[in-house]
PDB file of N, CA and C in Angstrom:
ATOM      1  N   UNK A   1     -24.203  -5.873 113.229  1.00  0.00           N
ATOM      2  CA  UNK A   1     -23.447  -5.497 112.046  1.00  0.00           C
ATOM      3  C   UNK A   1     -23.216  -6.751 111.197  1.00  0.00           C
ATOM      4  N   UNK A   2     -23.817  -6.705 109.711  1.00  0.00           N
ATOM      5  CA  UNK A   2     -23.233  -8.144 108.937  1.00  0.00           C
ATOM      6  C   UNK A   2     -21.982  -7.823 108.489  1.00  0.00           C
ATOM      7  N   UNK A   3     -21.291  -8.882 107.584  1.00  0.00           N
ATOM      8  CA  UNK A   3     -20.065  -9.214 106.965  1.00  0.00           C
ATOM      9  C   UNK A   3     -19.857  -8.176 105.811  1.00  0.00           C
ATOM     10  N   UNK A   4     -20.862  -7.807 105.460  1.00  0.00           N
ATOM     11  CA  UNK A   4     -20.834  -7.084 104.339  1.00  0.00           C
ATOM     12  C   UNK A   4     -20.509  -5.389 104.659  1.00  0.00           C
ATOM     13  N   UNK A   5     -20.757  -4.601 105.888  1.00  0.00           N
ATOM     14  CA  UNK A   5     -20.701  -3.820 106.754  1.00  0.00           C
ATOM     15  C   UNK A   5     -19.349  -3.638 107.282  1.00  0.00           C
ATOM     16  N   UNK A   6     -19.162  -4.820 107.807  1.00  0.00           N
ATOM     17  CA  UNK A   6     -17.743  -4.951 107.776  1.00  0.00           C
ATOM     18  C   UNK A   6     -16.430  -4.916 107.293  1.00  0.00           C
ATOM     19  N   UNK A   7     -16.695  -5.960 106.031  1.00  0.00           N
ATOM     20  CA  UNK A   7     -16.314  -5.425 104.856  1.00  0.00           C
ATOM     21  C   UNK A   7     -15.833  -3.875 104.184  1.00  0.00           C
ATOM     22  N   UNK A   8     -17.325  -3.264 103.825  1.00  0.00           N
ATOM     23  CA  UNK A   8     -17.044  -1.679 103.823  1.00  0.00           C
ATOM     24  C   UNK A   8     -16.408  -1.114 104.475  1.00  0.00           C
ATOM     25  N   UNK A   9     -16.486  -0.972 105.992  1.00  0.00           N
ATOM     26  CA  UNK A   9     -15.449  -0.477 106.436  1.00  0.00           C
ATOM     27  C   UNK A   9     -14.141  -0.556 106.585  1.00  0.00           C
ATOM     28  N   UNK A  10     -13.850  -1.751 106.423  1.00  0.00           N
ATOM     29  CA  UNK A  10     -12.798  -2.430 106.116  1.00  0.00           C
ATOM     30  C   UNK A  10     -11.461  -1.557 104.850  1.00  0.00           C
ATOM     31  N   UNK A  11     -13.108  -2.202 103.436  1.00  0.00           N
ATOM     32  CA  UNK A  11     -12.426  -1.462 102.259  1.00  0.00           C
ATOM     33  C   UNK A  11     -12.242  -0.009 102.172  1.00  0.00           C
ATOM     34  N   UNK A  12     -13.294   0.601 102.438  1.00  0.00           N
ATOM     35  CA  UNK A  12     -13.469   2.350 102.472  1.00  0.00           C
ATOM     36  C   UNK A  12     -12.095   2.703 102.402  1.00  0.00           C
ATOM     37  N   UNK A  13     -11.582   2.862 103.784  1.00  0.00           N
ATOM     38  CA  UNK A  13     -10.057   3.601 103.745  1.00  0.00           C
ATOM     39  C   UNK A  13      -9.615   3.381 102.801  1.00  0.00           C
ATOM     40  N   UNK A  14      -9.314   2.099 102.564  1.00  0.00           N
ATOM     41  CA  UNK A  14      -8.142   1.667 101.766  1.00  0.00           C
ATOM     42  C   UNK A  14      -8.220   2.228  99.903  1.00  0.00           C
ATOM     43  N   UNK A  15      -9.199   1.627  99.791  1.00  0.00           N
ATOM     44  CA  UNK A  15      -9.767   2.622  98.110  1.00  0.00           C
ATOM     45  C   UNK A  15      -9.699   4.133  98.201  1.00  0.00           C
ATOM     46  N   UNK A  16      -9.831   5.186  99.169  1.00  0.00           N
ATOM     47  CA  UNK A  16      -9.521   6.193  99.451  1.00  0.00           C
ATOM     48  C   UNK A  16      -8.255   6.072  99.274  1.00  0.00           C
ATOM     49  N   UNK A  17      -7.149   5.878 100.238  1.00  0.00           N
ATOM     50  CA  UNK A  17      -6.020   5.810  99.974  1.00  0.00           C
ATOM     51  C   UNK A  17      -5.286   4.852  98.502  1.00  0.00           C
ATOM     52  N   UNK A  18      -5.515   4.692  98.134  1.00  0.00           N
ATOM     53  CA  UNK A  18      -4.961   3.635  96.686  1.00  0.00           C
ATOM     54  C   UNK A  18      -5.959   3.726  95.615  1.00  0.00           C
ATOM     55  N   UNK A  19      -6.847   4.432  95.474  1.00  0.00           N
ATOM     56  CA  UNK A  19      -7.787   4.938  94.606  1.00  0.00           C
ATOM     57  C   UNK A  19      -7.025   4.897  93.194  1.00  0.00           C
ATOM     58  N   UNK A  20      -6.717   6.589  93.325  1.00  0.00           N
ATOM     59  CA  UNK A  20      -6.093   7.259  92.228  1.00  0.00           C
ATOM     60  C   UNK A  20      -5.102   6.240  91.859  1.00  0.00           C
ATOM     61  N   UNK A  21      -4.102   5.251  92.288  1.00  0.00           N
ATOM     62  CA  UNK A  21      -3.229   4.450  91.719  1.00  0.00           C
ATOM     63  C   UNK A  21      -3.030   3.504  91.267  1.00  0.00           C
ATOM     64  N   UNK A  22      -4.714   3.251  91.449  1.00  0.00           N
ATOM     65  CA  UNK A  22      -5.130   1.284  91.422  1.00  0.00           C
ATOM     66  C   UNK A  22      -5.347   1.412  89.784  1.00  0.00           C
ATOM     67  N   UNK A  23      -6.095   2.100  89.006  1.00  0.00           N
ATOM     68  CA  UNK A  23      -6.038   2.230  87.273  1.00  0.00           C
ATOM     69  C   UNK A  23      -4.737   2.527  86.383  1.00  0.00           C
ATOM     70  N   UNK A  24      -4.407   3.502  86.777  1.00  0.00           N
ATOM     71  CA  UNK A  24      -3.003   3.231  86.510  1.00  0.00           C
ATOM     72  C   UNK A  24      -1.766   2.097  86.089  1.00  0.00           C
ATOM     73  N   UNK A  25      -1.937   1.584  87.692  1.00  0.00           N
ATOM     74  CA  UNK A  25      -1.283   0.319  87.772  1.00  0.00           C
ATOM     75  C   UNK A  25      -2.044  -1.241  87.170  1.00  0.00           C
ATOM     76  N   UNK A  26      -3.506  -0.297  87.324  1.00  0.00           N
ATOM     77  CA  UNK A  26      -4.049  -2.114  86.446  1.00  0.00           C
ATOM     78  C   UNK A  26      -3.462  -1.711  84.388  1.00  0.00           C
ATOM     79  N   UNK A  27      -3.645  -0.326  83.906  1.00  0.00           N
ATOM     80  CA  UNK A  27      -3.308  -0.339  82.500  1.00  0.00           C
ATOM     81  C   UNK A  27      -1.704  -0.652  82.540  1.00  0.00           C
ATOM     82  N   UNK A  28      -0.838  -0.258  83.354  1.00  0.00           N
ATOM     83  CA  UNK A  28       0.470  -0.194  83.355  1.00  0.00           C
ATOM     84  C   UNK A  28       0.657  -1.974  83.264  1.00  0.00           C
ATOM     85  N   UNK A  29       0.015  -3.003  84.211  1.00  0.00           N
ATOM     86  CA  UNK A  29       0.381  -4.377  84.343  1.00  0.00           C
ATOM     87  C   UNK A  29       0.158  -4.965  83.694  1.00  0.00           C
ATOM     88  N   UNK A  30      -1.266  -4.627  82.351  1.00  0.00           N
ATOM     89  CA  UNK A  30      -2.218  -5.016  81.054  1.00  0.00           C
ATOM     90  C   UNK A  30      -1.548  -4.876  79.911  1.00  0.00           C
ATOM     91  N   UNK A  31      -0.463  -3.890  79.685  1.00  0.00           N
ATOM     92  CA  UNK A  31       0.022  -3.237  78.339  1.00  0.00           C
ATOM     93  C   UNK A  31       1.097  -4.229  78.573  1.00  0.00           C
ATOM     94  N   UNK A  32       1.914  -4.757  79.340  1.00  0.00           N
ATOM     95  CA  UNK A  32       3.281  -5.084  79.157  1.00  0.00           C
ATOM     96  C   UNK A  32       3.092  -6.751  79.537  1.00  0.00           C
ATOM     97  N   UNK A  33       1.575  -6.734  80.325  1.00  0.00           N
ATOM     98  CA  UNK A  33       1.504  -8.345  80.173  1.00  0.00           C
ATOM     99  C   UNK A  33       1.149  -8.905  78.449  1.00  0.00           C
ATOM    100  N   UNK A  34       0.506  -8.107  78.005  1.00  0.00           N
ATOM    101  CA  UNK A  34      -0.450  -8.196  76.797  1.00  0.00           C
ATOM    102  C   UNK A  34       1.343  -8.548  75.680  1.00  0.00           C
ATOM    103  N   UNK A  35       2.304  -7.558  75.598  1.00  0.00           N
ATOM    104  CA  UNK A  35       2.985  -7.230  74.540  1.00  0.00           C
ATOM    105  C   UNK A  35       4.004  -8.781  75.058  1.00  0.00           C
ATOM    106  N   UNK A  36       4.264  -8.927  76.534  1.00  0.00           N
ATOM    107  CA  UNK A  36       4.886 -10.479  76.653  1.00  0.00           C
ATOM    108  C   UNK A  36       4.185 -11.545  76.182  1.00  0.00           C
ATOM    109  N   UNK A  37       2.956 -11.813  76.592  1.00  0.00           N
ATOM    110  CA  UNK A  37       2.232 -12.699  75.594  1.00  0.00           C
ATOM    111  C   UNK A  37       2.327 -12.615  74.443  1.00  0.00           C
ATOM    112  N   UNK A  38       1.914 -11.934  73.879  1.00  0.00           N
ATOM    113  CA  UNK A  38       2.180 -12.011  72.334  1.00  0.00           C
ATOM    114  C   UNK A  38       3.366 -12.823  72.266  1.00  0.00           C
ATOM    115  N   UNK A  39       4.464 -12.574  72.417  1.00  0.00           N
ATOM    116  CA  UNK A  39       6.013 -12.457  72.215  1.00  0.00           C
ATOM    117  C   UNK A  39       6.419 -13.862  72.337  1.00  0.00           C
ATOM    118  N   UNK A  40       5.696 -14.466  73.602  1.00  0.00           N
ATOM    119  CA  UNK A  40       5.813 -15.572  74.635  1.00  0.00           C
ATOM    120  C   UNK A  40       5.144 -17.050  73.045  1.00  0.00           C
ATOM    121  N   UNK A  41       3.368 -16.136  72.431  1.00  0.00           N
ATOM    122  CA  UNK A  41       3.014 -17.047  71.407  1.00  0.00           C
ATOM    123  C   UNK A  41       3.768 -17.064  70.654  1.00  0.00           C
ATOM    124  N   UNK A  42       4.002 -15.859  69.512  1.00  0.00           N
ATOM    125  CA  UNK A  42       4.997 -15.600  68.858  1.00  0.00           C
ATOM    126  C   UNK A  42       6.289 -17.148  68.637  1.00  0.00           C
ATOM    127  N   UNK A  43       7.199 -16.996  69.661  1.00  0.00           N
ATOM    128  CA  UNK A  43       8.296 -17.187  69.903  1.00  0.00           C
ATOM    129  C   UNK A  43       7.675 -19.007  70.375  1.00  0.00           C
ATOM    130  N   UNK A  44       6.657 -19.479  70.200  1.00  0.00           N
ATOM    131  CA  UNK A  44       5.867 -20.556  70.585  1.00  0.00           C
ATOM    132  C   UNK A  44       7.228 -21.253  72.579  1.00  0.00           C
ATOM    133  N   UNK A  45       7.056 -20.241  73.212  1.00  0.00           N
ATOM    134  CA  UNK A  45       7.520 -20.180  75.045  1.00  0.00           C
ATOM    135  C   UNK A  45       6.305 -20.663  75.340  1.00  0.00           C
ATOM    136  N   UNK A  46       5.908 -21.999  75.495  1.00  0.00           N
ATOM    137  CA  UNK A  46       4.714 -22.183  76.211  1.00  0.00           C
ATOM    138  C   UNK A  46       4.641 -22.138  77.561  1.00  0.00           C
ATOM    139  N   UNK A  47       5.682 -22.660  77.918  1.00  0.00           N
ATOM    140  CA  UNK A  47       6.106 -22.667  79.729  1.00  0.00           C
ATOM    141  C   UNK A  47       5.869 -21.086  80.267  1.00  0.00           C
ATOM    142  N   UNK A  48       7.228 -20.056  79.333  1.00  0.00           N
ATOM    143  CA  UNK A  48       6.632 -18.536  79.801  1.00  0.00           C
ATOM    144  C   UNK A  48       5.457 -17.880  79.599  1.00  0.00           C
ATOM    145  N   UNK A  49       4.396 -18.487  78.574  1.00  0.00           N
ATOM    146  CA  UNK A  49       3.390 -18.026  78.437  1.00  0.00           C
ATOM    147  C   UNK A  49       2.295 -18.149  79.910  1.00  0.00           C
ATOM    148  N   UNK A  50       2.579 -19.603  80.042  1.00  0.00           N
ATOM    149  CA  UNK A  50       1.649 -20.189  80.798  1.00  0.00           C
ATOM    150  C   UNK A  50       2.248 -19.220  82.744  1.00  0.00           C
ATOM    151  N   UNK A  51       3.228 -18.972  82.601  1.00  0.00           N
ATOM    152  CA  UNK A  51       3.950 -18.243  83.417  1.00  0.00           C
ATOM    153  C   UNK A  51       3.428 -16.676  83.848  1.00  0.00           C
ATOM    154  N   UNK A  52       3.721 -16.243  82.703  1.00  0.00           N
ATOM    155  CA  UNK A  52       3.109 -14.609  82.748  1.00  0.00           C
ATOM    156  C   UNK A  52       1.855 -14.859  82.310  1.00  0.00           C
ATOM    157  N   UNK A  53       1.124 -15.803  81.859  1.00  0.00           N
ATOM    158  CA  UNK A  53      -0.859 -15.776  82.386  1.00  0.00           C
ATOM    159  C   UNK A  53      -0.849 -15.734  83.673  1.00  0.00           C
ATOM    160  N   UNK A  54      -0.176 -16.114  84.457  1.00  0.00           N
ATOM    161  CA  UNK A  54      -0.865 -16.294  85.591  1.00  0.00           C
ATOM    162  C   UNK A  54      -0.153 -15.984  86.893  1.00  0.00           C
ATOM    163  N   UNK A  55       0.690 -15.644  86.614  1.00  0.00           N
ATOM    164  CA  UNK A  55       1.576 -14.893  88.129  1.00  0.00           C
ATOM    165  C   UNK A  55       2.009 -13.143  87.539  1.00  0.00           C
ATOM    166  N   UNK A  56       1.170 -12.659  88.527  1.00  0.00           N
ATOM    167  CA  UNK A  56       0.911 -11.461  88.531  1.00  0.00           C
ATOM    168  C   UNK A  56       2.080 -10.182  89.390  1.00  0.00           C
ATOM    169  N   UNK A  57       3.177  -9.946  88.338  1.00  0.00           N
ATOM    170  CA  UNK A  57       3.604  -9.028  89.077  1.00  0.00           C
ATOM    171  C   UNK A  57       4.015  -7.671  88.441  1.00  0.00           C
ATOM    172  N   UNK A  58       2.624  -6.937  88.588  1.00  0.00           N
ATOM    173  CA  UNK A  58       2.629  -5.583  87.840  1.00  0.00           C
ATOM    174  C   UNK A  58       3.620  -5.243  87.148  1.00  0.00           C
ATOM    175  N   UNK A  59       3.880  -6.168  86.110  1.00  0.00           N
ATOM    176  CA  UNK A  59       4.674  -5.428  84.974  1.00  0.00           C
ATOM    177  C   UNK A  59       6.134  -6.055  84.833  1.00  0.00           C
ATOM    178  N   UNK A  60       6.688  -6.716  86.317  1.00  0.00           N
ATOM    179  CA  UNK A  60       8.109  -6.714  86.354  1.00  0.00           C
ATOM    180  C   UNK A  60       8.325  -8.305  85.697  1.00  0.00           C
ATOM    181  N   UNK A  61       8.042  -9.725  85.918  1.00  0.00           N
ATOM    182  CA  UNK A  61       8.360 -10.165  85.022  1.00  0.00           C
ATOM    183  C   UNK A  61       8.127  -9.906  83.977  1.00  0.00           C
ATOM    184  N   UNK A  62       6.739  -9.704  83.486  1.00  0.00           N
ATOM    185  CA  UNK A  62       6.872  -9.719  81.971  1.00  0.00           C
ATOM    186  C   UNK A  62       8.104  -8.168  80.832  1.00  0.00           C
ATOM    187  N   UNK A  63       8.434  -7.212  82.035  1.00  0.00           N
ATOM    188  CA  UNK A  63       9.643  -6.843  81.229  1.00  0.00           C
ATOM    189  C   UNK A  63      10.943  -7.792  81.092  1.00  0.00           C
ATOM    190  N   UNK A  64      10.960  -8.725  82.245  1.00  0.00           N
ATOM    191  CA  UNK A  64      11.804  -9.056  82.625  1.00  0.00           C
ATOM    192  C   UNK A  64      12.374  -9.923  81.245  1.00  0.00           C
ATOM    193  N   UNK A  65      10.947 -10.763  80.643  1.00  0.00           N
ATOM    194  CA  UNK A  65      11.126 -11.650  79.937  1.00  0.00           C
ATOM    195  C   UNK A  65      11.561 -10.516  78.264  1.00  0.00           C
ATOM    196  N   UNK A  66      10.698  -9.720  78.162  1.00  0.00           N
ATOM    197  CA  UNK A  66      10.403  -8.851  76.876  1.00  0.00           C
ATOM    198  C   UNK A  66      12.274  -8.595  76.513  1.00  0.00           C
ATOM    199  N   UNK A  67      12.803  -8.141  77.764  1.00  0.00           N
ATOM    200  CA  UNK A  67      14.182  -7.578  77.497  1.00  0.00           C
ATOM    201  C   UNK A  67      15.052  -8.488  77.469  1.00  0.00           C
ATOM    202  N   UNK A  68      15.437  -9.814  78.530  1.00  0.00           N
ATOM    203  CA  UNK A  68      16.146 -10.754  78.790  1.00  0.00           C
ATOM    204  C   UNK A  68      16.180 -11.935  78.126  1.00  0.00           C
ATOM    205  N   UNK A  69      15.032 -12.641  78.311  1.00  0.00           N
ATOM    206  CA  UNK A  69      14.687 -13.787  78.432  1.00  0.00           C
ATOM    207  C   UNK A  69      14.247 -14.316  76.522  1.00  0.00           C
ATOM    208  N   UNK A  70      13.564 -13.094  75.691  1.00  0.00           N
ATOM    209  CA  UNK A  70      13.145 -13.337  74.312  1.00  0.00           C
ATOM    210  C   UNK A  70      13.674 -13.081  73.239  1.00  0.00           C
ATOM    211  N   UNK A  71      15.456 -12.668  73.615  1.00  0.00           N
ATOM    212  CA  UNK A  71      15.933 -12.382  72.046  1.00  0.00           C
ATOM    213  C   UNK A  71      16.165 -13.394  71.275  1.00  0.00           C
ATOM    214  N   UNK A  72      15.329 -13.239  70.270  1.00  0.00           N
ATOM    215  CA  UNK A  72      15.718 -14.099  69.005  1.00  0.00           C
ATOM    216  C   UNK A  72      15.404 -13.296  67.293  1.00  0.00           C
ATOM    217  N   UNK A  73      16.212 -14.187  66.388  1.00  0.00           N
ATOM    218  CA  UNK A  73      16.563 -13.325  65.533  1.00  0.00           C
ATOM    219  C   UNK A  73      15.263 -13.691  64.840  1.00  0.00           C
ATOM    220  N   UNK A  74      14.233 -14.526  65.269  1.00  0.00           N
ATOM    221  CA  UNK A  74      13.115 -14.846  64.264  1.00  0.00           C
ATOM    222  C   UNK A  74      11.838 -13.947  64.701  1.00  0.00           C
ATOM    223  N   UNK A  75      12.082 -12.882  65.776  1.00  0.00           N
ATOM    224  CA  UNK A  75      11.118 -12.110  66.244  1.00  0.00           C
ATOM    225  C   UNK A  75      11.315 -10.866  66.371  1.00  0.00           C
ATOM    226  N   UNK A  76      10.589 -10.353  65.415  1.00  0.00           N
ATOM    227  CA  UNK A  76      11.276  -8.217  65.604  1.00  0.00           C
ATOM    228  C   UNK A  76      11.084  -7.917  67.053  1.00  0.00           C
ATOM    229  N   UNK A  77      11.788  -6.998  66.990  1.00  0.00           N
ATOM    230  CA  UNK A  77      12.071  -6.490  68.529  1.00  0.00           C
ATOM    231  C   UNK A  77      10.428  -5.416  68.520  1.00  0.00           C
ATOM    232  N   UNK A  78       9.816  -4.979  67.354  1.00  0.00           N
ATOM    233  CA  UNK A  78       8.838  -4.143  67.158  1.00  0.00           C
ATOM    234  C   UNK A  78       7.281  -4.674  67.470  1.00  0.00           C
ATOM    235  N   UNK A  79       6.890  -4.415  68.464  1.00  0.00           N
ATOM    236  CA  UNK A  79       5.477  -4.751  68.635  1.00  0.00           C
ATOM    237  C   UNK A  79       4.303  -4.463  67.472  1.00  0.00           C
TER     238      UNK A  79
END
């Protein structure tokens, strides 16, 4: 049996089980990373930008930042 065999069996189940939820959750983590970036350039947050590029947590910081972390009066609240 190679690595690659292995592998498959490995993955099989698991894409069966988490299939249907894995697209979802990739548009759900894309829309709200996408609208913090903006916000992050916008608002010139280079630190949070460089932050939510690259630590990935489906959605929850970057609300975290959108609601908390970015009010200012020089940026509409309107995407």
């Amino acid at each position: 049996m190679t690595n690659l065999d292995t592998l498959n069996q490995t993955l099989e189940p698991l894409i069966r089980q988490f299939g249907p939820w894995l697209i979802p959750l990739i548009l759900w983590s894309l829309a709200w990373k996408g609208m913090a970036l903006w916000r992050a350039a916008q608002l010139k947050h280079k630190a949070w930008f460089i932050v939510i590029l690259l630590v990935n947590t489906v959605g929850i910081l970057e609300i975290m930042y959108l609601w908390v972390f970015s009010k200012s009066k020089t940026c509409p609240p309107n995407f």
